[in-house]
Protein backbone atom coordinates (compact mmCIF):
# COMPACT_ATOMS: atom_id res chain seq x y z
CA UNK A 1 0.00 0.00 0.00
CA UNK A 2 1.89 3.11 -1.43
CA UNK A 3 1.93 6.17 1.96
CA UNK A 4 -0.93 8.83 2.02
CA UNK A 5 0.74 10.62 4.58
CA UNK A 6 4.31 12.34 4.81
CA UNK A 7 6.10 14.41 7.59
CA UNK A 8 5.15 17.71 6.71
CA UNK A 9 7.23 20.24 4.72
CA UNK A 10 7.61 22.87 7.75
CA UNK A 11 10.25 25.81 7.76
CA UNK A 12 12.09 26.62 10.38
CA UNK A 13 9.64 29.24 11.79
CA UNK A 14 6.81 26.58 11.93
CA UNK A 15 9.11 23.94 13.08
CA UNK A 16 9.71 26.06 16.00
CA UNK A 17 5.80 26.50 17.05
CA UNK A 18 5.81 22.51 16.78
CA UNK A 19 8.16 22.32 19.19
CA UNK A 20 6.98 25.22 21.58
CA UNK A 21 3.81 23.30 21.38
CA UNK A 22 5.51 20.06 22.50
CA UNK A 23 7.45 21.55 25.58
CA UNK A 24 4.33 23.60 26.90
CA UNK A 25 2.48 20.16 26.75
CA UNK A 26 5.21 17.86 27.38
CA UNK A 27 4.98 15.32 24.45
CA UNK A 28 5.82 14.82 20.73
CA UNK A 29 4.06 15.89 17.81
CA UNK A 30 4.05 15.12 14.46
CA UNK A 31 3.26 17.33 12.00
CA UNK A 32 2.22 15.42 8.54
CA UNK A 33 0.47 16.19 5.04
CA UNK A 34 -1.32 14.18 2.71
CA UNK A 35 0.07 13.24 -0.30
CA UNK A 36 -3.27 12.10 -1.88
CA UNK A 37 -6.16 15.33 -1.39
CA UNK A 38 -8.40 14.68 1.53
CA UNK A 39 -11.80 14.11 0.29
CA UNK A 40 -14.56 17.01 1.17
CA UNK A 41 -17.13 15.79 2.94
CA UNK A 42 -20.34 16.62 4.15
CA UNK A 43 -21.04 17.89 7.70
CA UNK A 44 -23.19 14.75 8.13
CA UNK A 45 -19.93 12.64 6.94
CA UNK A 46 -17.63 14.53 8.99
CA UNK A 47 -20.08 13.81 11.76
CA UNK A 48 -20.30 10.07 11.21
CA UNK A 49 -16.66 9.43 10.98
CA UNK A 50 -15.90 11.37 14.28
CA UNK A 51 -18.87 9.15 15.54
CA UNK A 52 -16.43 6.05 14.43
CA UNK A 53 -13.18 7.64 15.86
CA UNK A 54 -14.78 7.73 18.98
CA UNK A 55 -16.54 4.39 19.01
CA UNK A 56 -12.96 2.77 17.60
CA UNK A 57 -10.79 5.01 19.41
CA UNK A 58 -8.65 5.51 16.10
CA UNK A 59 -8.09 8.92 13.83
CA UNK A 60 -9.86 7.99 10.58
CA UNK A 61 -8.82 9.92 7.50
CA UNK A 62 -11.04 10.51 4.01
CA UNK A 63 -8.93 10.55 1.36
CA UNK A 64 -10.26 11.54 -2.95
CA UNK A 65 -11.18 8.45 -4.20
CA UNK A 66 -8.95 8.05 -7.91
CA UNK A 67 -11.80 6.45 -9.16
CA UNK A 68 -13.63 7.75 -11.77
């Protein structure tokens, strides 16, 4: 299965607010991007895929499908 997600291209600048973010909190962050577009969704599918997250207790991502 080829990646959909990458660590994200960040300059320096935004690499720093990462990593202010991750010593006021105290953990590690990752900062990625899609390499595939996300699809856009309804706020009724947004709505029933946090639904899932929280039933599964995963992070669920909706990527375009390439079919046609």
């Amino acid at each position: 299965m080829a990646p959909r997600l990458k660590f994200a291209d960040l300059d320096e600048k935004n690499v720093g607010k990462v990593q202010k973010l991750e010593a006021e909190m105290g953990t590690i962050i990752l900062a990625l991007q899609a390499v595939h577009p996300f699809a856009a969704l309804s706020e009724d599918a947004v709505r029933k895929i946090k639904d899932l997250e929280n039933e599964l207790e995963v992070v669920l991502l909706a990527y375009q499908s390439d079919v046609a």
